[in-house]
C-alpha atoms as a PDB file:
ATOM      1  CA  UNK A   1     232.917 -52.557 -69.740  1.00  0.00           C
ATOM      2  CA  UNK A   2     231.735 -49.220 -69.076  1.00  0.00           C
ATOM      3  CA  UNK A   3     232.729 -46.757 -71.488  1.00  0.00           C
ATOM      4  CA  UNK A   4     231.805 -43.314 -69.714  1.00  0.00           C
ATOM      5  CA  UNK A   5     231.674 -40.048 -71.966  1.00  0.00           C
ATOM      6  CA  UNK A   6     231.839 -36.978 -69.916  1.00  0.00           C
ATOM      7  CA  UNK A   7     231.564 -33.760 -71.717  1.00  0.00           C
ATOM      8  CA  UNK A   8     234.808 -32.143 -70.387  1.00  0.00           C
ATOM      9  CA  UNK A   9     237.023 -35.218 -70.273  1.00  0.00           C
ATOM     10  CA  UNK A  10     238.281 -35.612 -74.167  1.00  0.00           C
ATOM     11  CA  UNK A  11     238.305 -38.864 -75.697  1.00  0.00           C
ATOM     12  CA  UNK A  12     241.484 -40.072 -74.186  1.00  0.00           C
ATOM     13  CA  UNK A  13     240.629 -39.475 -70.817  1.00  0.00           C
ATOM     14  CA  UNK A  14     237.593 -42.502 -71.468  1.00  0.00           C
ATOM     15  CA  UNK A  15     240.030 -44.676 -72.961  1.00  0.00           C
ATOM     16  CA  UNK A  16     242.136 -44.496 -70.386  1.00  0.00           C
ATOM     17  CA  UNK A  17     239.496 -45.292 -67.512  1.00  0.00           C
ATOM     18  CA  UNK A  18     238.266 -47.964 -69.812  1.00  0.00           C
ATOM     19  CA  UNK A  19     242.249 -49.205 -69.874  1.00  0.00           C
ATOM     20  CA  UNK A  20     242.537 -48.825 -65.455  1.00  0.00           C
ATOM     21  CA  UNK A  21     239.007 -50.595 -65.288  1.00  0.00           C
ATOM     22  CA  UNK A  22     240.185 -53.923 -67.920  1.00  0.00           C
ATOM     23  CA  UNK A  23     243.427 -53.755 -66.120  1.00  0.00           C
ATOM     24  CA  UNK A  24     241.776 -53.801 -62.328  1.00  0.00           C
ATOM     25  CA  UNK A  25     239.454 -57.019 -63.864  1.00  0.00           C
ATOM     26  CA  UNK A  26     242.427 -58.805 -64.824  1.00  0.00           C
ATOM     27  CA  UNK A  27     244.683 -58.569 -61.756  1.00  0.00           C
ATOM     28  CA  UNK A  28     241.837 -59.488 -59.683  1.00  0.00           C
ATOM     29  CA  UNK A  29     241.224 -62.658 -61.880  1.00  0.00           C
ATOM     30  CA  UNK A  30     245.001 -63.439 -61.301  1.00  0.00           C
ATOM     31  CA  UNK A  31     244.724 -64.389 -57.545  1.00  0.00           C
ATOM     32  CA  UNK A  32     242.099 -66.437 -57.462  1.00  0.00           C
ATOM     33  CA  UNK A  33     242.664 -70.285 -58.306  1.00  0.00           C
ATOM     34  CA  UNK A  34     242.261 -71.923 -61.073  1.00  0.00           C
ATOM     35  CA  UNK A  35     239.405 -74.595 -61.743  1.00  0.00           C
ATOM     36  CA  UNK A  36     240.782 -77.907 -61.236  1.00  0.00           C
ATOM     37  CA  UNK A  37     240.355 -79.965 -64.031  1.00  0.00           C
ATOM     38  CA  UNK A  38     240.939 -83.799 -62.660  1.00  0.00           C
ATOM     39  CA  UNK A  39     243.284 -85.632 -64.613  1.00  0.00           C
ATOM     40  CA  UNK A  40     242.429 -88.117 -68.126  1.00  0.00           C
ATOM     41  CA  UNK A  41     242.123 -91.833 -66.770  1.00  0.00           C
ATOM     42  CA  UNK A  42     243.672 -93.250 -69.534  1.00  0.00           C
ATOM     43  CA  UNK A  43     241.840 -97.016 -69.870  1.00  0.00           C
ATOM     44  CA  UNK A  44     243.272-100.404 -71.578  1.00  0.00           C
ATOM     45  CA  UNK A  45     241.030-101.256 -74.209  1.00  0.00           C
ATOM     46  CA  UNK A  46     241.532-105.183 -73.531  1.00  0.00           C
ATOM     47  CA  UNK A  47     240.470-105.361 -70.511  1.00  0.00           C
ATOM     48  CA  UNK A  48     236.840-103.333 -71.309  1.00  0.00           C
ATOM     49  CA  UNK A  49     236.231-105.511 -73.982  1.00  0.00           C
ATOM     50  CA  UNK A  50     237.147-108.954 -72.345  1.00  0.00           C
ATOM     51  CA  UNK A  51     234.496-107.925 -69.458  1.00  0.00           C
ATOM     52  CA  UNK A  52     232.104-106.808 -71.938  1.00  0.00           C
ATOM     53  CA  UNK A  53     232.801-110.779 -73.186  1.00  0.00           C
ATOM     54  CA  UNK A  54     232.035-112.063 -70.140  1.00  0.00           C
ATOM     55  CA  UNK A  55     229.007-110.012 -69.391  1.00  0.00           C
ATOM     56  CA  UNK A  56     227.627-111.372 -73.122  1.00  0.00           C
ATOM     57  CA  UNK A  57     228.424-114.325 -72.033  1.00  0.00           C
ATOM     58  CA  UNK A  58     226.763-114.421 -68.674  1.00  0.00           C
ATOM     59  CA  UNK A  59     223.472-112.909 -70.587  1.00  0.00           C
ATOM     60  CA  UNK A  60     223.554-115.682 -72.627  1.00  0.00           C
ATOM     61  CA  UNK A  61     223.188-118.111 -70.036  1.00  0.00           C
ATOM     62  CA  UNK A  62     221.296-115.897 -68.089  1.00  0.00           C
ATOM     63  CA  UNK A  63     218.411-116.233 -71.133  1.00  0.00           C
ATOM     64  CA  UNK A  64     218.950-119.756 -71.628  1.00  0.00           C
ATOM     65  CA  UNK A  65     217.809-120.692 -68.483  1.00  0.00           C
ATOM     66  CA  UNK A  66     215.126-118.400 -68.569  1.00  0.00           C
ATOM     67  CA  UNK A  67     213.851-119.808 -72.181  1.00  0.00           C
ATOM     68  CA  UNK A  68     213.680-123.405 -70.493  1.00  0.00           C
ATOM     69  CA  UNK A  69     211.254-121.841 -67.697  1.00  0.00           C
ATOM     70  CA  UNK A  70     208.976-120.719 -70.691  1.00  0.00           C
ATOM     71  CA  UNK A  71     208.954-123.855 -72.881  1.00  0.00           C
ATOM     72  CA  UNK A  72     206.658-126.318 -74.084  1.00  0.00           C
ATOM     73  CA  UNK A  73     207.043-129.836 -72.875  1.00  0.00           C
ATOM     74  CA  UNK A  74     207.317-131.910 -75.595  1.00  0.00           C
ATOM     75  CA  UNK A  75     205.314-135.386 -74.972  1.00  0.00           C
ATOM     76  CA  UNK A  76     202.263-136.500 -72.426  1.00  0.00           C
ATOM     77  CA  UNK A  77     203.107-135.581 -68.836  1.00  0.00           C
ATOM     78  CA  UNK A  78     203.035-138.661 -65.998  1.00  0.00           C
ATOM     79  CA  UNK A  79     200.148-137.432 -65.134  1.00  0.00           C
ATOM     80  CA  UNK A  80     198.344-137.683 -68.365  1.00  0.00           C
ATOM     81  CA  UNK A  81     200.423-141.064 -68.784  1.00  0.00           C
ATOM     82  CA  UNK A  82     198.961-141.896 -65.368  1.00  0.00           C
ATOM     83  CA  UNK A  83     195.423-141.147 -66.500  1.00  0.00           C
ATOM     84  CA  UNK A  84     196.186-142.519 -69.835  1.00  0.00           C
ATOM     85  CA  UNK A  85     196.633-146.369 -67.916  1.00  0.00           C
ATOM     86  CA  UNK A  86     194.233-145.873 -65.631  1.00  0.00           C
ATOM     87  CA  UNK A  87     191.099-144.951 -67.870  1.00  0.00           C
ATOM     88  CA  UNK A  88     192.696-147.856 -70.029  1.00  0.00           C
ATOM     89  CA  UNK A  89     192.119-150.671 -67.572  1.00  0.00           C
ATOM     90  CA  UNK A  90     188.979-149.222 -66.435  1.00  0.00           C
ATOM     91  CA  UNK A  91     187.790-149.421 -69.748  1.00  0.00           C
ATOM     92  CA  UNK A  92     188.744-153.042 -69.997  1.00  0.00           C
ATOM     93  CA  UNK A  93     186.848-154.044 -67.248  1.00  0.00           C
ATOM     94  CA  UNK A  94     183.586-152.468 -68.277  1.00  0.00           C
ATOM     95  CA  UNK A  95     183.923-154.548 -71.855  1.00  0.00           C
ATOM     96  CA  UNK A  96     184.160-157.383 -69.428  1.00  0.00           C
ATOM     97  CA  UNK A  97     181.406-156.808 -67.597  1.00  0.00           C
ATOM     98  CA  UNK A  98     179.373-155.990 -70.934  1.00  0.00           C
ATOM     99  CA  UNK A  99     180.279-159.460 -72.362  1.00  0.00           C
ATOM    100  CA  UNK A 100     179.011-161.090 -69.636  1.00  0.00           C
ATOM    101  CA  UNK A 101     175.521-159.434 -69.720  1.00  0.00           C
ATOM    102  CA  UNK A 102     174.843-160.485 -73.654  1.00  0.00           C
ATOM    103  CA  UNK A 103     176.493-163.957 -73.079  1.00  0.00           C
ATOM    104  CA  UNK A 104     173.567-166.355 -74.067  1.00  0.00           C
ATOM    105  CA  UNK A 105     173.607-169.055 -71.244  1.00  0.00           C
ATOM    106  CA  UNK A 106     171.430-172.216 -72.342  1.00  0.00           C
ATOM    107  CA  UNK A 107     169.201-173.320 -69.373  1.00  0.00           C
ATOM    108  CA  UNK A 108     167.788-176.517 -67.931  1.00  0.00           C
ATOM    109  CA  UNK A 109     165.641-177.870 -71.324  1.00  0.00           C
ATOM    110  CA  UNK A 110     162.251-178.080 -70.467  1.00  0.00           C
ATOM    111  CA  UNK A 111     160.090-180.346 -72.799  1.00  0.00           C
ATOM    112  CA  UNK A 112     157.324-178.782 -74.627  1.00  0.00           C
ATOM    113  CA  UNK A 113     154.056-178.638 -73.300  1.00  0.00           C
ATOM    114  CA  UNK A 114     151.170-179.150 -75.910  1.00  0.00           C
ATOM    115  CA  UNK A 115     147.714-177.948 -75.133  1.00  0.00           C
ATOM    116  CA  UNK A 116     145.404-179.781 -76.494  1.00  0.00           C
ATOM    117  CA  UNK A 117     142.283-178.329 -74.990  1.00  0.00           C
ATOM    118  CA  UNK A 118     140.977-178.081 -78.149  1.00  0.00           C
ATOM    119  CA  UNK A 119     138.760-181.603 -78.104  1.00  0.00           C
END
């Protein structure tokens, strides 16, 4: 507030326009409303925390099925099975065919033939 000193007012006089001015300031504050302050929700405890269940719960499955996206498969794929039989028979007939090039097939005998150019 203003505390004003004039030289020919005394010392009540400015205590008693500080008094009219603090007085003025609070009778103007009384008309205007008051800030409304909206009323405490008061919340049940059980039902927060048996949401907050099902919300862990649902995050649990929620990761499950997201860990199966990123794992390994275990064991060959059909494919590799696949490829697995495939090169095996291949392989099976090539021995074959290998076998029957180093077979040793006897031929027609043919008598020997002496030279005897010699005499």
């Amino acid at each position: 507030f203003f505390f004003i000193s004039f030289p020919k007012i005394g010392m009540n006089r400015s205590i008693l326009l500080t008094l009219i001015v603090a007085l003025c300031v609070a009778f103007s504050s009384a008309f205007v409303p008051p800030p409304t302050v909206p009323a405490p929700t008061f919340s049940v405890p059980t039902s927060l925390s048996a949401s907050r269940v099902n919300a862990k719960k649902e995050k649990r499955l929620r990761n499950k099925d997201n860990m199966r996206k990123f794992q390994r498969k275990r064991g060959a794929s059909r494919r590799r099975l696949m490829k697995k039989v495939a090169s095996g028979a291949a392989r099976q007939t090539e021995m074959e065919f290998v076998s029957k090039l180093f077979m040793h097939i006897e031929g027609p005998t043919e008598p020997e033939q002496k030279d005897d150019r010699r005499r």
